[in-house]
PDB file of N, CA and C in Angstrom:
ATOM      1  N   UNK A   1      34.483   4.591  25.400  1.00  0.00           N
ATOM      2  CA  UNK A   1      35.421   5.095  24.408  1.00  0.00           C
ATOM      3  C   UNK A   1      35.605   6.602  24.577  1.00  0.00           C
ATOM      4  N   UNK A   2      36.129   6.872  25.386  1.00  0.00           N
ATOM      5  CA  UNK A   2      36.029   8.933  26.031  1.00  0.00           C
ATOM      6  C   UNK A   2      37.138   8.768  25.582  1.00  0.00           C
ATOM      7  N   UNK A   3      38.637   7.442  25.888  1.00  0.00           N
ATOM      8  CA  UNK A   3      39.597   8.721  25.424  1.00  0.00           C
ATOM      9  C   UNK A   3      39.770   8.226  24.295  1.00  0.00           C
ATOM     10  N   UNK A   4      39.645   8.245  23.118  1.00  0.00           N
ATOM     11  CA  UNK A   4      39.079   7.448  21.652  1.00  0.00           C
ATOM     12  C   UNK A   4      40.833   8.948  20.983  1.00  0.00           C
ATOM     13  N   UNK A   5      40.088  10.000  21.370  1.00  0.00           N
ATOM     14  CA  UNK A   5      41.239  11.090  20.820  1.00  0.00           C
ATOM     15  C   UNK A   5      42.462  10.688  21.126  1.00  0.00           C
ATOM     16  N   UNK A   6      42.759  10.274  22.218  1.00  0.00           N
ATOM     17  CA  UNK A   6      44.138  10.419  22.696  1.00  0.00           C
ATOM     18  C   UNK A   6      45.136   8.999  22.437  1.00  0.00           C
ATOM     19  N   UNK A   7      44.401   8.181  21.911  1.00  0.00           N
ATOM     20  CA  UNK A   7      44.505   6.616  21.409  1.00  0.00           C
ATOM     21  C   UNK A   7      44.701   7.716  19.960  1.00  0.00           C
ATOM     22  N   UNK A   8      44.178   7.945  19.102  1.00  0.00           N
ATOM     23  CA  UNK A   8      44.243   8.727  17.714  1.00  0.00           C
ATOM     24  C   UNK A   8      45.678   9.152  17.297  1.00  0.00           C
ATOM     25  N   UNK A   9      45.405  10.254  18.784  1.00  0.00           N
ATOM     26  CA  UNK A   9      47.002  11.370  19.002  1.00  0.00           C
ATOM     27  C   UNK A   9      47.893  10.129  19.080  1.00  0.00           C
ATOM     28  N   UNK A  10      47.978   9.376  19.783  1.00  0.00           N
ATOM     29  CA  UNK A  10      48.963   8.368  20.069  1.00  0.00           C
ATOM     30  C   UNK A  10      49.429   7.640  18.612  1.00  0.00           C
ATOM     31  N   UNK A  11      48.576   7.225  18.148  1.00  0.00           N
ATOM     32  CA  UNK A  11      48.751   6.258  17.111  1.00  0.00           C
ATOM     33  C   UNK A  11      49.515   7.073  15.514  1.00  0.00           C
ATOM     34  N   UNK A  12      49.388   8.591  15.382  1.00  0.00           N
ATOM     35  CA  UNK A  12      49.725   9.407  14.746  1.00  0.00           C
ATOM     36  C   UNK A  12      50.990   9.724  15.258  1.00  0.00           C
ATOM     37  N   UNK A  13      51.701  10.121  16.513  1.00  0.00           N
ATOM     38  CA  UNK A  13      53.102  10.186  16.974  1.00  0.00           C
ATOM     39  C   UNK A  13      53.644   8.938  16.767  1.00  0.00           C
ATOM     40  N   UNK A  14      53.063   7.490  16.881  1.00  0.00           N
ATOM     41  CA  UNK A  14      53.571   6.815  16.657  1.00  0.00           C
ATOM     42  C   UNK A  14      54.637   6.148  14.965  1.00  0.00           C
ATOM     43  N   UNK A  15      53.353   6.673  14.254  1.00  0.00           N
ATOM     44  CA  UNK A  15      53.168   6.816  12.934  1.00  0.00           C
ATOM     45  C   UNK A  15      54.362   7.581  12.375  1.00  0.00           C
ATOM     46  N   UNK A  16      54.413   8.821  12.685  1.00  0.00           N
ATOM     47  CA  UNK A  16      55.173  10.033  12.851  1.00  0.00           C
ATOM     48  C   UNK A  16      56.806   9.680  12.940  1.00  0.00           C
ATOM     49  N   UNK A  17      56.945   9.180  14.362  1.00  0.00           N
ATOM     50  CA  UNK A  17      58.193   8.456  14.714  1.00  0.00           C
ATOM     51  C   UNK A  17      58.594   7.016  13.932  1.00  0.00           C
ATOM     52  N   UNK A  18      58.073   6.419  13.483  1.00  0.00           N
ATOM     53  CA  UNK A  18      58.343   5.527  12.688  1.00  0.00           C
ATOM     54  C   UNK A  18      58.793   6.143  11.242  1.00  0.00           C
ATOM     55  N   UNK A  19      57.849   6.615  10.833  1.00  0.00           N
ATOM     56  CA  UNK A  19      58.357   7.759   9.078  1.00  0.00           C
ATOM     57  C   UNK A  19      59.563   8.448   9.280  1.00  0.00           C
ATOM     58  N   UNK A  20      60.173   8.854  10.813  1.00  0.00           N
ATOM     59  CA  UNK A  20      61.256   9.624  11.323  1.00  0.00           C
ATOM     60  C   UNK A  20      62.197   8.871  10.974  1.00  0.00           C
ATOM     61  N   UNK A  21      62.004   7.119  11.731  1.00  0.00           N
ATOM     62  CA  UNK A  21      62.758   5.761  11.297  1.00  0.00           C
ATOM     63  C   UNK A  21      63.494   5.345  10.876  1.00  0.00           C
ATOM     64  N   UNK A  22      62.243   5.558   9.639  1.00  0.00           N
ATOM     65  CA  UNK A  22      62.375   4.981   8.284  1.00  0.00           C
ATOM     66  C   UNK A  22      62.071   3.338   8.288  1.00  0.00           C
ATOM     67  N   UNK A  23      60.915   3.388   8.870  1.00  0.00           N
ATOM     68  CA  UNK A  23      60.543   2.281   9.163  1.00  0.00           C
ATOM     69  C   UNK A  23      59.223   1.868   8.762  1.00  0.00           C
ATOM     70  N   UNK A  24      59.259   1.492   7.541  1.00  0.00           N
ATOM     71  CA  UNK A  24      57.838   2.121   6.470  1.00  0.00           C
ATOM     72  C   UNK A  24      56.422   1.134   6.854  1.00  0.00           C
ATOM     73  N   UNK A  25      56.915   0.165   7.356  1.00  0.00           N
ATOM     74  CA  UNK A  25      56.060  -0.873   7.659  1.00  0.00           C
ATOM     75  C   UNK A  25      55.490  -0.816   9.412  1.00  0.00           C
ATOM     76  N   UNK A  26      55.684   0.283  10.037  1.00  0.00           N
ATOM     77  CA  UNK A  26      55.234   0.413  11.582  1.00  0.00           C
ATOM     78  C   UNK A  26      54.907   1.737  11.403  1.00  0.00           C
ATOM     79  N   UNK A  27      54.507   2.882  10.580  1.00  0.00           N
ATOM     80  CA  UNK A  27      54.259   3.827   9.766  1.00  0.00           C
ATOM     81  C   UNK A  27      53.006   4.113   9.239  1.00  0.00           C
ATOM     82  N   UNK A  28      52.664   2.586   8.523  1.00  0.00           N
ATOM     83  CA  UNK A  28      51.291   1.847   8.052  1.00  0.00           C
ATOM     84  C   UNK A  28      50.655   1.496   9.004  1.00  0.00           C
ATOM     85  N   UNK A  29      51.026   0.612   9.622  1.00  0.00           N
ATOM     86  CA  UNK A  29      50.203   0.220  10.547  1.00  0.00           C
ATOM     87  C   UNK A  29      49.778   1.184  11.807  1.00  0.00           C
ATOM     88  N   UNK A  30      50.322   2.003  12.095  1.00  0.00           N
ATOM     89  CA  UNK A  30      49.999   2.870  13.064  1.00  0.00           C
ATOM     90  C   UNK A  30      49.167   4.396  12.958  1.00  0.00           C
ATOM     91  N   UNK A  31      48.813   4.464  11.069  1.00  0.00           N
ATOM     92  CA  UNK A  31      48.376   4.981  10.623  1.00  0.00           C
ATOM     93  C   UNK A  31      46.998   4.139  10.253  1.00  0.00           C
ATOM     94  N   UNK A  32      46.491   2.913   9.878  1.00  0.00           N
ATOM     95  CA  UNK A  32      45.821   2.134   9.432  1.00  0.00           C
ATOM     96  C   UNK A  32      44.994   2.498  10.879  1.00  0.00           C
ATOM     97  N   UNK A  33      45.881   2.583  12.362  1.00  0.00           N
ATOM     98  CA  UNK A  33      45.018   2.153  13.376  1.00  0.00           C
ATOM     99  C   UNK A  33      43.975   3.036  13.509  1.00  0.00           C
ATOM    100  N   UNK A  34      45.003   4.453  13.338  1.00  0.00           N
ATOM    101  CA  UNK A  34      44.864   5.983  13.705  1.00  0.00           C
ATOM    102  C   UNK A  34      43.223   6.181  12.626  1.00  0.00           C
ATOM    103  N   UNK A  35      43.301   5.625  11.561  1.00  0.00           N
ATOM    104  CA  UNK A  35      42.313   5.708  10.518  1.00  0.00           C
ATOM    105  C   UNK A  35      41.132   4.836  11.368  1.00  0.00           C
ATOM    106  N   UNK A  36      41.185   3.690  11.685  1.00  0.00           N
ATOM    107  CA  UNK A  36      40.131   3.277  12.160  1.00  0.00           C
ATOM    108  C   UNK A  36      39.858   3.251  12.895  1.00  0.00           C
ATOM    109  N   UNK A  37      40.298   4.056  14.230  1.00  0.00           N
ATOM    110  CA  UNK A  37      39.633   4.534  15.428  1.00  0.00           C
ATOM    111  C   UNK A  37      39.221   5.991  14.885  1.00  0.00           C
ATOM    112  N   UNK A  38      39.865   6.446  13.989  1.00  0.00           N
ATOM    113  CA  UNK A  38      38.803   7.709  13.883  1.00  0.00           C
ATOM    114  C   UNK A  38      37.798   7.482  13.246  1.00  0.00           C
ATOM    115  N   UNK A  39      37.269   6.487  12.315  1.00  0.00           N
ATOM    116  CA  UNK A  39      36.124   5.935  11.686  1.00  0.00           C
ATOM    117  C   UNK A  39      34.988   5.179  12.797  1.00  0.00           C
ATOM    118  N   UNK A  40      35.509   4.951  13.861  1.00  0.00           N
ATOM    119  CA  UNK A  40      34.486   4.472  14.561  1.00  0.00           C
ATOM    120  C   UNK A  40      34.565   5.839  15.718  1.00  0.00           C
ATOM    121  N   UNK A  41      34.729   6.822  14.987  1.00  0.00           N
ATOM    122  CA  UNK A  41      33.931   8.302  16.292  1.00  0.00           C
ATOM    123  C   UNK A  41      32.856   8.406  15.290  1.00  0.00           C
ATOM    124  N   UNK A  42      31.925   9.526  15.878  1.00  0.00           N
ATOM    125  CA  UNK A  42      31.137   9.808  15.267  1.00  0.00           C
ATOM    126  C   UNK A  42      31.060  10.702  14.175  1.00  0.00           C
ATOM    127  N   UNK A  43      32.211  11.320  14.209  1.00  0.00           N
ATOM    128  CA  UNK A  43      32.866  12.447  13.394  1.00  0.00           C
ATOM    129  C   UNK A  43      33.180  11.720  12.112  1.00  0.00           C
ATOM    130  N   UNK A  44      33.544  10.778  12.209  1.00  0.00           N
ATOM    131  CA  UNK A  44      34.337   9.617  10.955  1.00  0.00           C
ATOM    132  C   UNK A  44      33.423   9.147  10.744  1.00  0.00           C
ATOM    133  N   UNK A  45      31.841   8.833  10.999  1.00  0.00           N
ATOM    134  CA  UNK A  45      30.834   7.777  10.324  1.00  0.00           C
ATOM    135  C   UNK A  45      31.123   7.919   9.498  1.00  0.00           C
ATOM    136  N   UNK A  46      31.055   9.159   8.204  1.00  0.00           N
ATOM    137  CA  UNK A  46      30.425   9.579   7.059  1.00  0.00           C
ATOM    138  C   UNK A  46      31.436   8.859   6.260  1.00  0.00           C
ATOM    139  N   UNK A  47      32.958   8.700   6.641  1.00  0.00           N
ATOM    140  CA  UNK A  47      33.812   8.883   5.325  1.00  0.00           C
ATOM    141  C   UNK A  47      33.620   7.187   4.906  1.00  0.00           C
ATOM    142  N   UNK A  48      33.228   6.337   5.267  1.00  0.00           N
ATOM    143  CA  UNK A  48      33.417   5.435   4.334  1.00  0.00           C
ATOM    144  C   UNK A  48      31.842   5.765   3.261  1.00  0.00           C
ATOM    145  N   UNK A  49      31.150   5.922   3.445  1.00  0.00           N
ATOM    146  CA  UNK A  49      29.926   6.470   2.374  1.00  0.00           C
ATOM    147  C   UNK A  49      30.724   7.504   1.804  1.00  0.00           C
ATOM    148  N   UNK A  50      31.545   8.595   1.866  1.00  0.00           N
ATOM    149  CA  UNK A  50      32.043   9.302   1.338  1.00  0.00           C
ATOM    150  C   UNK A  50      32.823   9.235   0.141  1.00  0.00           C
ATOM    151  N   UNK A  51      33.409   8.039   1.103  1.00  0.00           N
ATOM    152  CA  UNK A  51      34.718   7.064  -0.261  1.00  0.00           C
ATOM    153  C   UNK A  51      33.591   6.234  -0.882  1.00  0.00           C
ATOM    154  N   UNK A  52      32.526   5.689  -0.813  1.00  0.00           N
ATOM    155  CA  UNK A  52      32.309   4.596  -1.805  1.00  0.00           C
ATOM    156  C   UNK A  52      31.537   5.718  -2.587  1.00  0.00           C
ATOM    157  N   UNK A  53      30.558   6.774  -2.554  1.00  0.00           N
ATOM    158  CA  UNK A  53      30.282   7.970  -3.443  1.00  0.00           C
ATOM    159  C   UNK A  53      31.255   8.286  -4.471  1.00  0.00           C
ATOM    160  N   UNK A  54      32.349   8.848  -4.462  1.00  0.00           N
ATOM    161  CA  UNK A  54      33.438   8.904  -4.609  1.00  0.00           C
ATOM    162  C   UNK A  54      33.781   8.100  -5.874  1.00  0.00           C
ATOM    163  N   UNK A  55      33.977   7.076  -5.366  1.00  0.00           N
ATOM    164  CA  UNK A  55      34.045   5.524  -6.018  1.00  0.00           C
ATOM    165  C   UNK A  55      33.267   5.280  -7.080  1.00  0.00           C
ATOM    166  N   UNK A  56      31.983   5.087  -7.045  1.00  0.00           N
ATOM    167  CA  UNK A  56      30.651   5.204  -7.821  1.00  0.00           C
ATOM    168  C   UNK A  56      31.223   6.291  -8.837  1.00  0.00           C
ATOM    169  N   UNK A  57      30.905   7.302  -8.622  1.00  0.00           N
ATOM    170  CA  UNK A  57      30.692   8.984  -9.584  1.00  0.00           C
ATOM    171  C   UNK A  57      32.037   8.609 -10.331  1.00  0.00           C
ATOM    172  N   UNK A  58      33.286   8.668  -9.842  1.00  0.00           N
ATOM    173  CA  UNK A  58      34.490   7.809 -10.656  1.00  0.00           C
ATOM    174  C   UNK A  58      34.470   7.024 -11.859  1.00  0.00           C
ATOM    175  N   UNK A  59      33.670   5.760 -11.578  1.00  0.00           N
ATOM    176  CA  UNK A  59      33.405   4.742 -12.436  1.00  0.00           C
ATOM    177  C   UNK A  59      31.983   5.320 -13.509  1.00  0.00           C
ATOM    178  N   UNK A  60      30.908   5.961 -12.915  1.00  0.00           N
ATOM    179  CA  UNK A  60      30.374   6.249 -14.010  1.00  0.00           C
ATOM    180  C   UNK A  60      31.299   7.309 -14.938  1.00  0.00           C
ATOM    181  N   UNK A  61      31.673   7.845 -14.127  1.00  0.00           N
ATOM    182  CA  UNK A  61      32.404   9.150 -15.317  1.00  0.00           C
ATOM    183  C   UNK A  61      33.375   8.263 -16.497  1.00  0.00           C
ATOM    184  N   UNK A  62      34.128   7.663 -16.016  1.00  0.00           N
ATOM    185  CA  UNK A  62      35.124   7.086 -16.662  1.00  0.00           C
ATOM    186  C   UNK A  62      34.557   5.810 -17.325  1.00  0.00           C
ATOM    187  N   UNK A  63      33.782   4.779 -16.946  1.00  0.00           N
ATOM    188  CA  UNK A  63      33.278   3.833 -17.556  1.00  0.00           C
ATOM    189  C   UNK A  63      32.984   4.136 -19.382  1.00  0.00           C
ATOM    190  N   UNK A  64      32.739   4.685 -19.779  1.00  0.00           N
ATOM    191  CA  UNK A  64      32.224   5.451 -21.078  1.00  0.00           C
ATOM    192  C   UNK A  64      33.873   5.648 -21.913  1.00  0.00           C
ATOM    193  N   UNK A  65      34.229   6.266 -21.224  1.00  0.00           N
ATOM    194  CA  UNK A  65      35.479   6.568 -22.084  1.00  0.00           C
ATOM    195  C   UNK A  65      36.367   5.241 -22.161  1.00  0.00           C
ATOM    196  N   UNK A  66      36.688   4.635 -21.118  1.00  0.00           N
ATOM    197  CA  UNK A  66      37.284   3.250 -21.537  1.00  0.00           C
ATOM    198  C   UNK A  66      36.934   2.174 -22.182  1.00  0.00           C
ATOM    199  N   UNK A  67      35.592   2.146 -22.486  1.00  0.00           N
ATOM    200  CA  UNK A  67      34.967   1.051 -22.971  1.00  0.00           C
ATOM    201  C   UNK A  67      34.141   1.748 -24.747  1.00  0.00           C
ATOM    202  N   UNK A  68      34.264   2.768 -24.759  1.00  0.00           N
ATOM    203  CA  UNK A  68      34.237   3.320 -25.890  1.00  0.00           C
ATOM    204  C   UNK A  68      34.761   2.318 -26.915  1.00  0.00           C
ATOM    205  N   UNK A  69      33.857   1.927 -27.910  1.00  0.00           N
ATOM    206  CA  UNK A  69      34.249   1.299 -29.395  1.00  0.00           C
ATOM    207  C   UNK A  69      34.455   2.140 -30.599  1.00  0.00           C
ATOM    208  N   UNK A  70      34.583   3.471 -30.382  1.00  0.00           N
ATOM    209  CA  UNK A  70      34.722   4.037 -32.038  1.00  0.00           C
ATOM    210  C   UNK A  70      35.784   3.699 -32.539  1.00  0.00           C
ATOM    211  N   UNK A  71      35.325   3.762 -34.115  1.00  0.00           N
ATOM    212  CA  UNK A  71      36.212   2.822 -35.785  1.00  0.00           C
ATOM    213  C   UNK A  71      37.562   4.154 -35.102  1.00  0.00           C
ATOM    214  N   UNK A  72      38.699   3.586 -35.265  1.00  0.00           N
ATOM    215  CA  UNK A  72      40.083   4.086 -35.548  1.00  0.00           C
ATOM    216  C   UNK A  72      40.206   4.574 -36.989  1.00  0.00           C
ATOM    217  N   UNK A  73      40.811   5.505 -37.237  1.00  0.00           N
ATOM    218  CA  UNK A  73      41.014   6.405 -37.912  1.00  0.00           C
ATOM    219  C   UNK A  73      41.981   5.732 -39.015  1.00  0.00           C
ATOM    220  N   UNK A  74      42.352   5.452 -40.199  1.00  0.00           N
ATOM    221  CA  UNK A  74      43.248   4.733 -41.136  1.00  0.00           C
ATOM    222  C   UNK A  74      43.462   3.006 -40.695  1.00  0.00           C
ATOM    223  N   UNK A  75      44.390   2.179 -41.380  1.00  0.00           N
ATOM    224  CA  UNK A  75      44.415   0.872 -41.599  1.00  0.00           C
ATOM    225  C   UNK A  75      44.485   0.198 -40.187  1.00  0.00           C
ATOM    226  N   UNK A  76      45.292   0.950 -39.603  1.00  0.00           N
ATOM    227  CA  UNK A  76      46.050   0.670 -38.061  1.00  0.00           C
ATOM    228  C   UNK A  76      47.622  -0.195 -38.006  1.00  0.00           C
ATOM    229  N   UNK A  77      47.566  -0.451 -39.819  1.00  0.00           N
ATOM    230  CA  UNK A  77      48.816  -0.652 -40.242  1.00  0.00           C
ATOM    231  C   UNK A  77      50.132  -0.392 -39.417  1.00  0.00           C
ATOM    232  N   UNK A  78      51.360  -0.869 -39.448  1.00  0.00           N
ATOM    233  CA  UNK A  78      52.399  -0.053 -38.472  1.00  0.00           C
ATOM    234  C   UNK A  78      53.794   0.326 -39.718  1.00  0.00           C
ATOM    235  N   UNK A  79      54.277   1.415 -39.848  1.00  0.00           N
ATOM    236  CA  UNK A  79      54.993   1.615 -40.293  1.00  0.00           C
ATOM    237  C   UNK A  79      54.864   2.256 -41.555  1.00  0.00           C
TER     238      UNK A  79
END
């Protein structure tokens, strides 16, 4: 996998020229590729632990506030 970059570069012009297009669906995919050949360099190990960190710290932060039960304030009547 030596030329791993130039498969990358490729898949990003490709990407590139398609968004030029307007061809939203060969855009994705040539970006999807570009993403997962850079995840399998060594440079890219980290980001999927990165994203599920991420992910985690997210849900605790927010878990609390959405699931919060405090009493509402008056009848809740409408009108």
């Amino acid at each position: 996998m030596d030329s791993v970059g130039v498969l990358i570069v490729f898949a990003i012009v490709g990407a590139a020229i398609c968004a030029k297009a307007r061809v939203a669906a060969g855009a994705v995919v040539f970006s999807l590729v570009a993403a997962v050949l850079f995840i399998g360099t060594p440079l890219g190990q980290g980001i999927p632990d990165a994203v599920g960190s991420f992910v985690s710290k997210l849900n605790e932060t927010t878990t609390p506030v959405l699931t919060d039960s405090a009493p509402q304030a008056g009848s809740g009547a409408v009108g």
